[in-house]
C-alpha atoms as a PDB file:
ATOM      1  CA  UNK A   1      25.002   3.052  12.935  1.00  0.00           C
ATOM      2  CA  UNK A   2      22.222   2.291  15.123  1.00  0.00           C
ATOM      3  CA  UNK A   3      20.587   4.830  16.808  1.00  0.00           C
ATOM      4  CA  UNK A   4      21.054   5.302  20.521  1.00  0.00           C
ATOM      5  CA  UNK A   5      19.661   8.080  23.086  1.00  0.00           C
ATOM      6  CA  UNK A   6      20.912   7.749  26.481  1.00  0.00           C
ATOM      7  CA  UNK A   7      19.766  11.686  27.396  1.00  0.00           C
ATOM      8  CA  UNK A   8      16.251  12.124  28.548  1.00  0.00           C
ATOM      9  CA  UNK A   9      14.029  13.737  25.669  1.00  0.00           C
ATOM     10  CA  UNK A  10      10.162  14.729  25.828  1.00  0.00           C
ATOM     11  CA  UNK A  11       7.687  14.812  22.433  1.00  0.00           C
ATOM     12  CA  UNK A  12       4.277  15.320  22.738  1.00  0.00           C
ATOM     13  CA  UNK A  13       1.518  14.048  20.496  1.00  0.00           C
ATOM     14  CA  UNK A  14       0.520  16.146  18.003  1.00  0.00           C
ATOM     15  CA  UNK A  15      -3.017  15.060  18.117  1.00  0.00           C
ATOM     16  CA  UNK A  16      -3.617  13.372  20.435  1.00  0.00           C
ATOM     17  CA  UNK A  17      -9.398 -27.258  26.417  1.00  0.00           C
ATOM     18  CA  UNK A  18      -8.248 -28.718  25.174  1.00  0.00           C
ATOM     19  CA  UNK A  19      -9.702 -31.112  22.334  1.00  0.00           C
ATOM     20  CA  UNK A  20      -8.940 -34.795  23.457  1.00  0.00           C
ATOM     21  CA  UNK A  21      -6.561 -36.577  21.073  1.00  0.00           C
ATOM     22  CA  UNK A  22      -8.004 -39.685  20.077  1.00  0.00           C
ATOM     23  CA  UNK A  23      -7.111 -42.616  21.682  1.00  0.00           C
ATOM     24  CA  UNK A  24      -3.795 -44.398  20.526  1.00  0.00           C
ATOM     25  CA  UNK A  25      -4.032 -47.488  18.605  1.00  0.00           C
ATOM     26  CA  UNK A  26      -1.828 -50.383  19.644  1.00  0.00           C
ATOM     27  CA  UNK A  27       0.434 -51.800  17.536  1.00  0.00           C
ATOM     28  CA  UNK A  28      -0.522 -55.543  17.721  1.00  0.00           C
ATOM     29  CA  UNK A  29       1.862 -58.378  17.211  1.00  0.00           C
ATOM     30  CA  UNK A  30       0.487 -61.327  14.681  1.00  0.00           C
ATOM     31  CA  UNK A  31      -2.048 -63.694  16.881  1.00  0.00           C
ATOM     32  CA  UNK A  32      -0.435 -66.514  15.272  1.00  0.00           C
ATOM     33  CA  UNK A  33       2.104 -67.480  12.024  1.00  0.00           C
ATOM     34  CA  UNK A  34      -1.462 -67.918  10.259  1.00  0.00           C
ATOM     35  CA  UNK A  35      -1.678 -63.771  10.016  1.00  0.00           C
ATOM     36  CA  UNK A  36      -1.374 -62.448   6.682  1.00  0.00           C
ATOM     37  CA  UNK A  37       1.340 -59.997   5.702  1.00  0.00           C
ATOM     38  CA  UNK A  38      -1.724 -57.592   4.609  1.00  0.00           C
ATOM     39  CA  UNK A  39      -3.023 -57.709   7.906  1.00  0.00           C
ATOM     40  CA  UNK A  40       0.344 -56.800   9.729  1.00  0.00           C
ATOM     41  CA  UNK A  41       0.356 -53.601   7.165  1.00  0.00           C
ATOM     42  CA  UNK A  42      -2.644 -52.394   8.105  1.00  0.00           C
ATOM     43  CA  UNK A  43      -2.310 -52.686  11.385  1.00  0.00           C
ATOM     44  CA  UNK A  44       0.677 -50.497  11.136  1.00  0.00           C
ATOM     45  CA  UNK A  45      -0.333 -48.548   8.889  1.00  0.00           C
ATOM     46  CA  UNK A  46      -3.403 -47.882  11.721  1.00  0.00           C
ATOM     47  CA  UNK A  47      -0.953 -47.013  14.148  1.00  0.00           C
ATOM     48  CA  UNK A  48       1.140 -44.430  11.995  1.00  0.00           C
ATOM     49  CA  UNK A  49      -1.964 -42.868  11.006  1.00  0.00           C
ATOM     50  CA  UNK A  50      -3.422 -42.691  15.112  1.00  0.00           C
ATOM     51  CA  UNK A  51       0.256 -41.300  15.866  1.00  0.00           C
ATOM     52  CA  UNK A  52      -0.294 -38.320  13.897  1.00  0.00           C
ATOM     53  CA  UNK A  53      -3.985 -37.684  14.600  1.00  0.00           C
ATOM     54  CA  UNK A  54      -2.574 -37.527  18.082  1.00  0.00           C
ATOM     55  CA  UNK A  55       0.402 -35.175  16.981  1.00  0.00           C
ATOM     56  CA  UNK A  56      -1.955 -33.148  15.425  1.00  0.00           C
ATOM     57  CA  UNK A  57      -4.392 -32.526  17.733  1.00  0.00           C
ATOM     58  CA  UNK A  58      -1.942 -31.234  20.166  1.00  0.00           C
ATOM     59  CA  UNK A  59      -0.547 -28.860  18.302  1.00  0.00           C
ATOM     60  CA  UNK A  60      -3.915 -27.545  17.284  1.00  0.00           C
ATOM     61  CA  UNK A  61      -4.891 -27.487  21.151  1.00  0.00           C
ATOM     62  CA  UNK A  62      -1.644 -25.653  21.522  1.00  0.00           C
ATOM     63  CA  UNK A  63      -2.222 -22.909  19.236  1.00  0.00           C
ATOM     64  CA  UNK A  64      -5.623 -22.749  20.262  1.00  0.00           C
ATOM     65  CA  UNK A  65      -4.517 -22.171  23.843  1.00  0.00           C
ATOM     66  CA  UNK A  66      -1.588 -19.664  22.302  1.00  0.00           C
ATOM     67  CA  UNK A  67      -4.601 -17.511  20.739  1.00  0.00           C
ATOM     68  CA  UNK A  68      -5.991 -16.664  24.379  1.00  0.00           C
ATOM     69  CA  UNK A  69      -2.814 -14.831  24.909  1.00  0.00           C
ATOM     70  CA  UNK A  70      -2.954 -12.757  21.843  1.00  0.00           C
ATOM     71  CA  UNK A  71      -3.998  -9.090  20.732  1.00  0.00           C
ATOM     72  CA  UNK A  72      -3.712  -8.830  17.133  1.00  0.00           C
ATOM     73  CA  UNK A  73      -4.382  -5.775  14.725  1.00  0.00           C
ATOM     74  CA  UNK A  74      -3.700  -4.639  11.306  1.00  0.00           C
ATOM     75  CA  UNK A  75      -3.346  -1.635   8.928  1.00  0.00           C
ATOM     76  CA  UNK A  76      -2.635  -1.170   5.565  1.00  0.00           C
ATOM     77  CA  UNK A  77      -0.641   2.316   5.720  1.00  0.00           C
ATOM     78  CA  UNK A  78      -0.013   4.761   2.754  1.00  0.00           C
ATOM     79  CA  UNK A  79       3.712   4.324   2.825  1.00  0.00           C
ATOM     80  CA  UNK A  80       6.653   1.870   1.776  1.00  0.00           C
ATOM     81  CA  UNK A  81       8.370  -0.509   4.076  1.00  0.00           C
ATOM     82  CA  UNK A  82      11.014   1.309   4.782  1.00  0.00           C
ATOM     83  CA  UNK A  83       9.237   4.401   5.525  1.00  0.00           C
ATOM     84  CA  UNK A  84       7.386   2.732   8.096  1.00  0.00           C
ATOM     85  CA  UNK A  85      10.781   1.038   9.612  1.00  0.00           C
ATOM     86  CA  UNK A  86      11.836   4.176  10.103  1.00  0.00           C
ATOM     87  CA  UNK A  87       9.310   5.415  12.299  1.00  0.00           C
ATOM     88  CA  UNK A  88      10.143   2.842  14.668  1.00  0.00           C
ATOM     89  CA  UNK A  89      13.727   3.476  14.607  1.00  0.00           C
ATOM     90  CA  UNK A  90      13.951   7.221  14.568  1.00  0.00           C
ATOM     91  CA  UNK A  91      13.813   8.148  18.419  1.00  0.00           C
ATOM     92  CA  UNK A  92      11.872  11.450  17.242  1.00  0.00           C
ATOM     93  CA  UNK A  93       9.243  10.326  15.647  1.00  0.00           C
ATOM     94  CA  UNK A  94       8.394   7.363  17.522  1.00  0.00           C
ATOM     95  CA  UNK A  95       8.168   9.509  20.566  1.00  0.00           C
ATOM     96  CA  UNK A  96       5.676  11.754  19.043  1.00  0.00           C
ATOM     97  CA  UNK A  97       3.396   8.729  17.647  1.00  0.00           C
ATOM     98  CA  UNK A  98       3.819   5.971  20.305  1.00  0.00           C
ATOM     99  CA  UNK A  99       0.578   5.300  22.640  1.00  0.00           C
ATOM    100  CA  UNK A 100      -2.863   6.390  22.719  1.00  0.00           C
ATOM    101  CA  UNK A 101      -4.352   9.491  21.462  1.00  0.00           C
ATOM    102  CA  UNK A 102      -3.355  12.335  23.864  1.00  0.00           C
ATOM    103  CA  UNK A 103      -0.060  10.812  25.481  1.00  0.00           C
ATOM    104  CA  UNK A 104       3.567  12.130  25.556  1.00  0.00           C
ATOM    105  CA  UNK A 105       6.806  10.466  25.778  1.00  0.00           C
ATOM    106  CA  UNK A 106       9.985  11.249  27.609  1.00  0.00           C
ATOM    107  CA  UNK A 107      12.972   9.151  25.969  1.00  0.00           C
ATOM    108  CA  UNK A 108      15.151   7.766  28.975  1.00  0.00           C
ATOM    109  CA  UNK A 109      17.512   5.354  26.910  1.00  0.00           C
ATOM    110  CA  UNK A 110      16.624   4.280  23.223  1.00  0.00           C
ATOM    111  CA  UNK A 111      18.927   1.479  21.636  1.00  0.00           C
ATOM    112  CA  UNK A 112      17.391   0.635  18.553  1.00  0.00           C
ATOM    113  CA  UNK A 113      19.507  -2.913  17.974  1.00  0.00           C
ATOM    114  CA  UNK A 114      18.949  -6.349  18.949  1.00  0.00           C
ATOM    115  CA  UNK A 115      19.390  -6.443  22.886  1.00  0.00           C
ATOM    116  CA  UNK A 116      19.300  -2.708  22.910  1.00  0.00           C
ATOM    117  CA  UNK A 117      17.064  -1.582  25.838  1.00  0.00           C
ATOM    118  CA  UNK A 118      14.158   1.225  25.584  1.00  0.00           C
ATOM    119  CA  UNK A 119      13.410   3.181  28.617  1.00  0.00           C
ATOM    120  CA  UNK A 120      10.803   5.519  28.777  1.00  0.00           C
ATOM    121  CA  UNK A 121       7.752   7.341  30.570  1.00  0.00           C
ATOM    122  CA  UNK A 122       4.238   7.728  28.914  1.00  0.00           C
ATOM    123  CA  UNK A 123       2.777  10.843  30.086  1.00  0.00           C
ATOM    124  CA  UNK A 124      -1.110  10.005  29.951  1.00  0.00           C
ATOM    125  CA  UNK A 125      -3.580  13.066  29.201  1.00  0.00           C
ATOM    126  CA  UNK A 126      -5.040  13.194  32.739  1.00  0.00           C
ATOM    127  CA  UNK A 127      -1.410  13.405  34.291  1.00  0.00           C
ATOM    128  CA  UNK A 128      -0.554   9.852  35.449  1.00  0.00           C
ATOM    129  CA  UNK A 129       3.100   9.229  34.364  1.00  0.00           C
ATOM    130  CA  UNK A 130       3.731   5.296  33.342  1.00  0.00           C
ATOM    131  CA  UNK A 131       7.394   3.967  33.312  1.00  0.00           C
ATOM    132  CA  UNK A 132       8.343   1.251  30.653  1.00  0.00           C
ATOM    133  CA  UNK A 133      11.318  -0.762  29.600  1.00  0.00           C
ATOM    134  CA  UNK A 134      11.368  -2.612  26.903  1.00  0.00           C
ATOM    135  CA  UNK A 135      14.145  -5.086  24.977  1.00  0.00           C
ATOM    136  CA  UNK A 136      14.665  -5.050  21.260  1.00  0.00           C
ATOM    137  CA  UNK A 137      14.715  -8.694  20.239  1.00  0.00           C
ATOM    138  CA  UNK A 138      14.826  -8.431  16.409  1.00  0.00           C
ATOM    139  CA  UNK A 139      15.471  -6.304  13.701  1.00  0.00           C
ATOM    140  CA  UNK A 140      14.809  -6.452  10.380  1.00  0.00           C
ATOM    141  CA  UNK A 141      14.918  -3.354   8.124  1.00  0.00           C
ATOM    142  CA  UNK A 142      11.579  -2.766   6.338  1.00  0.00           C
ATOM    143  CA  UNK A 143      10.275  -5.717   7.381  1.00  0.00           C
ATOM    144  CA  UNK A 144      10.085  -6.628  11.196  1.00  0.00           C
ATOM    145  CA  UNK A 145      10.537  -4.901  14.628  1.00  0.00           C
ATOM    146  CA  UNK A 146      10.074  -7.176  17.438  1.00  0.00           C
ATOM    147  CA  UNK A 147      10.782  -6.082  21.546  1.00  0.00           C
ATOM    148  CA  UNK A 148      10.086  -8.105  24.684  1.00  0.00           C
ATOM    149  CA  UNK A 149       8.044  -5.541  27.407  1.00  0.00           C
ATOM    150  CA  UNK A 150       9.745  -6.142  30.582  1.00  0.00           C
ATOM    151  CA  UNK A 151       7.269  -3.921  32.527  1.00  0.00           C
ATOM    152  CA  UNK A 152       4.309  -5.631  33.687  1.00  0.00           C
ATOM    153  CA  UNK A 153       2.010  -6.776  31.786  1.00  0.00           C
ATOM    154  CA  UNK A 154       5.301  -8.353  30.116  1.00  0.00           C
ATOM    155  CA  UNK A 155       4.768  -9.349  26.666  1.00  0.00           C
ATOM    156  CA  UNK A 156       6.236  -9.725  23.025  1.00  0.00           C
ATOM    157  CA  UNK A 157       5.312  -7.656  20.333  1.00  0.00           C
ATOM    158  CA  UNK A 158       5.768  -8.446  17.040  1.00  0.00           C
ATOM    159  CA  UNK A 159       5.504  -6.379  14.130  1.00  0.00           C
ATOM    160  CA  UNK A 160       6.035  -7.336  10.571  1.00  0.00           C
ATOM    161  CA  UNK A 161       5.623  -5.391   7.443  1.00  0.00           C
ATOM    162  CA  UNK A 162       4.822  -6.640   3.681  1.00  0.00           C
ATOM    163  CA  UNK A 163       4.726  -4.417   0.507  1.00  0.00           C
ATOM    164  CA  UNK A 164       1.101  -3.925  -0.505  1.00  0.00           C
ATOM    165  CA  UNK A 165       0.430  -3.498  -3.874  1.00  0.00           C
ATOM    166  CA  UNK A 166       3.363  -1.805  -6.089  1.00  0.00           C
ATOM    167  CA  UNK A 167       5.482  -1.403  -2.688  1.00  0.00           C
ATOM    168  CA  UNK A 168       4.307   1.855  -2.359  1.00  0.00           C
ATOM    169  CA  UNK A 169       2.196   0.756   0.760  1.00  0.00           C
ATOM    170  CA  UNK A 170       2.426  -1.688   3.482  1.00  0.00           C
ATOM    171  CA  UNK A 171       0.474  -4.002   5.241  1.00  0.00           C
ATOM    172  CA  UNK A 172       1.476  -3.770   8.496  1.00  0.00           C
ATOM    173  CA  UNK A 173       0.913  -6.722  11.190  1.00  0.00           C
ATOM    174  CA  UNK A 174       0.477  -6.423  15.018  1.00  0.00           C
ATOM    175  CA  UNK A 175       0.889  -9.285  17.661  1.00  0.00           C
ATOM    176  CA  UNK A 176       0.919  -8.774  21.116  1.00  0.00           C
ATOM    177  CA  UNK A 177       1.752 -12.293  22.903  1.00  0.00           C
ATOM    178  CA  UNK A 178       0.935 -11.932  26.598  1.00  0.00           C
ATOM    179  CA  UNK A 179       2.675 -14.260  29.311  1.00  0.00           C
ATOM    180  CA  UNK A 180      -0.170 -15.371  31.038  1.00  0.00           C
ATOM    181  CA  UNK A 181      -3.711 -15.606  29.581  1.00  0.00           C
ATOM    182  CA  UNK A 182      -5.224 -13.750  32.308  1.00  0.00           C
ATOM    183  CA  UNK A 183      -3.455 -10.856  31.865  1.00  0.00           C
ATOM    184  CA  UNK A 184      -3.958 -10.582  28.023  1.00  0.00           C
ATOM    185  CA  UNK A 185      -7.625 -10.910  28.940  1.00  0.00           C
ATOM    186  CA  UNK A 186      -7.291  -8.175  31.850  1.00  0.00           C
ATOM    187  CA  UNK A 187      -5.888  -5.638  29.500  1.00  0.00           C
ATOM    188  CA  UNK A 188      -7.920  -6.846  25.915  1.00  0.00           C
ATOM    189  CA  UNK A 189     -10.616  -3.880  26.477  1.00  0.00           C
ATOM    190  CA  UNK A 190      -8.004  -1.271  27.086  1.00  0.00           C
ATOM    191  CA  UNK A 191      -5.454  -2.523  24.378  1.00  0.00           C
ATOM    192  CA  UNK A 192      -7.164  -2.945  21.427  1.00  0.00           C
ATOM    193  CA  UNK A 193      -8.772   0.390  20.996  1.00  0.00           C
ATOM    194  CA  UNK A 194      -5.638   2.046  21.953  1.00  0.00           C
ATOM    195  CA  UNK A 195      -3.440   0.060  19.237  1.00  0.00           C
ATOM    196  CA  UNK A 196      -5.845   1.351  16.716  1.00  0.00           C
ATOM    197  CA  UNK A 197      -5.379   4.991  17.922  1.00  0.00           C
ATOM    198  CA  UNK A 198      -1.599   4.207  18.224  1.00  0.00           C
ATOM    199  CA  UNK A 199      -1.553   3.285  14.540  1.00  0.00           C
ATOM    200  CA  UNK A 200      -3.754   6.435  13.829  1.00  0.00           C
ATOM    201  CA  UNK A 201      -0.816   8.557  15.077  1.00  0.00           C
ATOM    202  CA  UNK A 202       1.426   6.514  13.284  1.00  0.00           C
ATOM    203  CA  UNK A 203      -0.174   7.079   9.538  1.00  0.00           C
ATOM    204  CA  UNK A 204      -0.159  11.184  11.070  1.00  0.00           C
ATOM    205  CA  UNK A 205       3.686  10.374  11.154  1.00  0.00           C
ATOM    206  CA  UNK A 206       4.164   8.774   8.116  1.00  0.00           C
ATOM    207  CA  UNK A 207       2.017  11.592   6.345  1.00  0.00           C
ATOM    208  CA  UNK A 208       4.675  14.108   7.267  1.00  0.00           C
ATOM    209  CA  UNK A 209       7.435  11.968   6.390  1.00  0.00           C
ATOM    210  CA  UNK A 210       6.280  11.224   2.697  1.00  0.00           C
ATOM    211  CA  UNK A 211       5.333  14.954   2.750  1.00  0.00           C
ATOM    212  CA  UNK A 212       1.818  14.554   2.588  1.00  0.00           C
ATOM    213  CA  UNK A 213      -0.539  17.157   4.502  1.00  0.00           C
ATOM    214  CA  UNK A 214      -2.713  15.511   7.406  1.00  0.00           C
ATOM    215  CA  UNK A 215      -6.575  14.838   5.761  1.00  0.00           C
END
């Protein structure tokens, strides 16, 4: 069963350009019946191999683009898979590990399932309340939780987990893909050291959950 909170619930942290493709050879038709079949092959062959420079190069200028939109992070965490899928998809404990160190979380509506919607309210440690919705997009267990943030800044996150060494850890993946470059670079200083005290609170989390006491 997947879980689902539709009543309000609070937790509190427990501590706290583009590269220019190369010009496109024409395929050229023989200048007379004197041409040689050799010379008609390589000047195909020319063209195949301009096509996919071309190709090429536009997909790399694409993903080079793609990049300015990205915040990416990683941890290798002292727990399996599973363990770690879990503290995404138990309401509880994501409420008392999600967001930087010193915020809270107040539950609205928590549909862990693909298309299941996640409202909620970050309490921030000065007092400013910030409302968030977010869709669930895909779900894999022990591997991948993926959600669309509908609040502005809107963006995908991604997050995929791999067994690290006997499968008794994981190496955990983070990918924030922004809509609009600007934005990703608006919110770049705030967002990246605040994933990296998000994931602190998560490997606080997963301490407790493998029964491990907090170093």
């Amino acid at each position: 069963m997947s879980p689902r909170i539709a009543a309000s619930t609070t937790m509190h942290a427990a501590a706290p350009t583009m590269p220019t493709p190369p010009d496109r050879l024409p395929d050229r038709l023989p200048d007379s019946a004197g041409d040689s079949a050799a010379d008609q092959a390589a000047n195909s062959t020319a063209g195949r191999t301009a096509d996919s420079t071309a190709d090429n190069a536009a997909d790399n200028a694409a993903d080079h683009r793609g990049e300015f939109r990205r915040i990416r992070t990683q941890r290798r965490l002292g727990a399996p898979p599973d363990t770690v899928y879990a503290a995404f998809a138990q309401a509880d404990r994501l409420a008392r590990w999600w967001g930087p160190r010193g915020f809270a979380n107040t539950f609205h509506q928590f549909e862990f399932q693909p298309g299941g919607h996640w409202h909620f309210t970050m309490h921030g440690p000065n007092g400013a309340d910030y409302r968030n919705h977010s869709v669930f997009t895909a779900l894999q267990p022990g591997r991948l939780v993926q959600l669309r943030h509908e609040s502005v800044p809107r963006f995908e996150l991604q997050v995929t987990l791999q067994p690290d060494g006997h499968g008794e850890t994981t190496l955990l993946q983070w990918c924030m893909t922004f809509d609009s470059a600007d934005d990703c670079a608006r919110v770049r200083p705030l967002a990246e050291p605040a994933n990296e005290q998000n994931l602190d609170r998560l490997e606080v989390q997963l301490r407790e959950m493998v029964g491990l006491q907090p170093d």
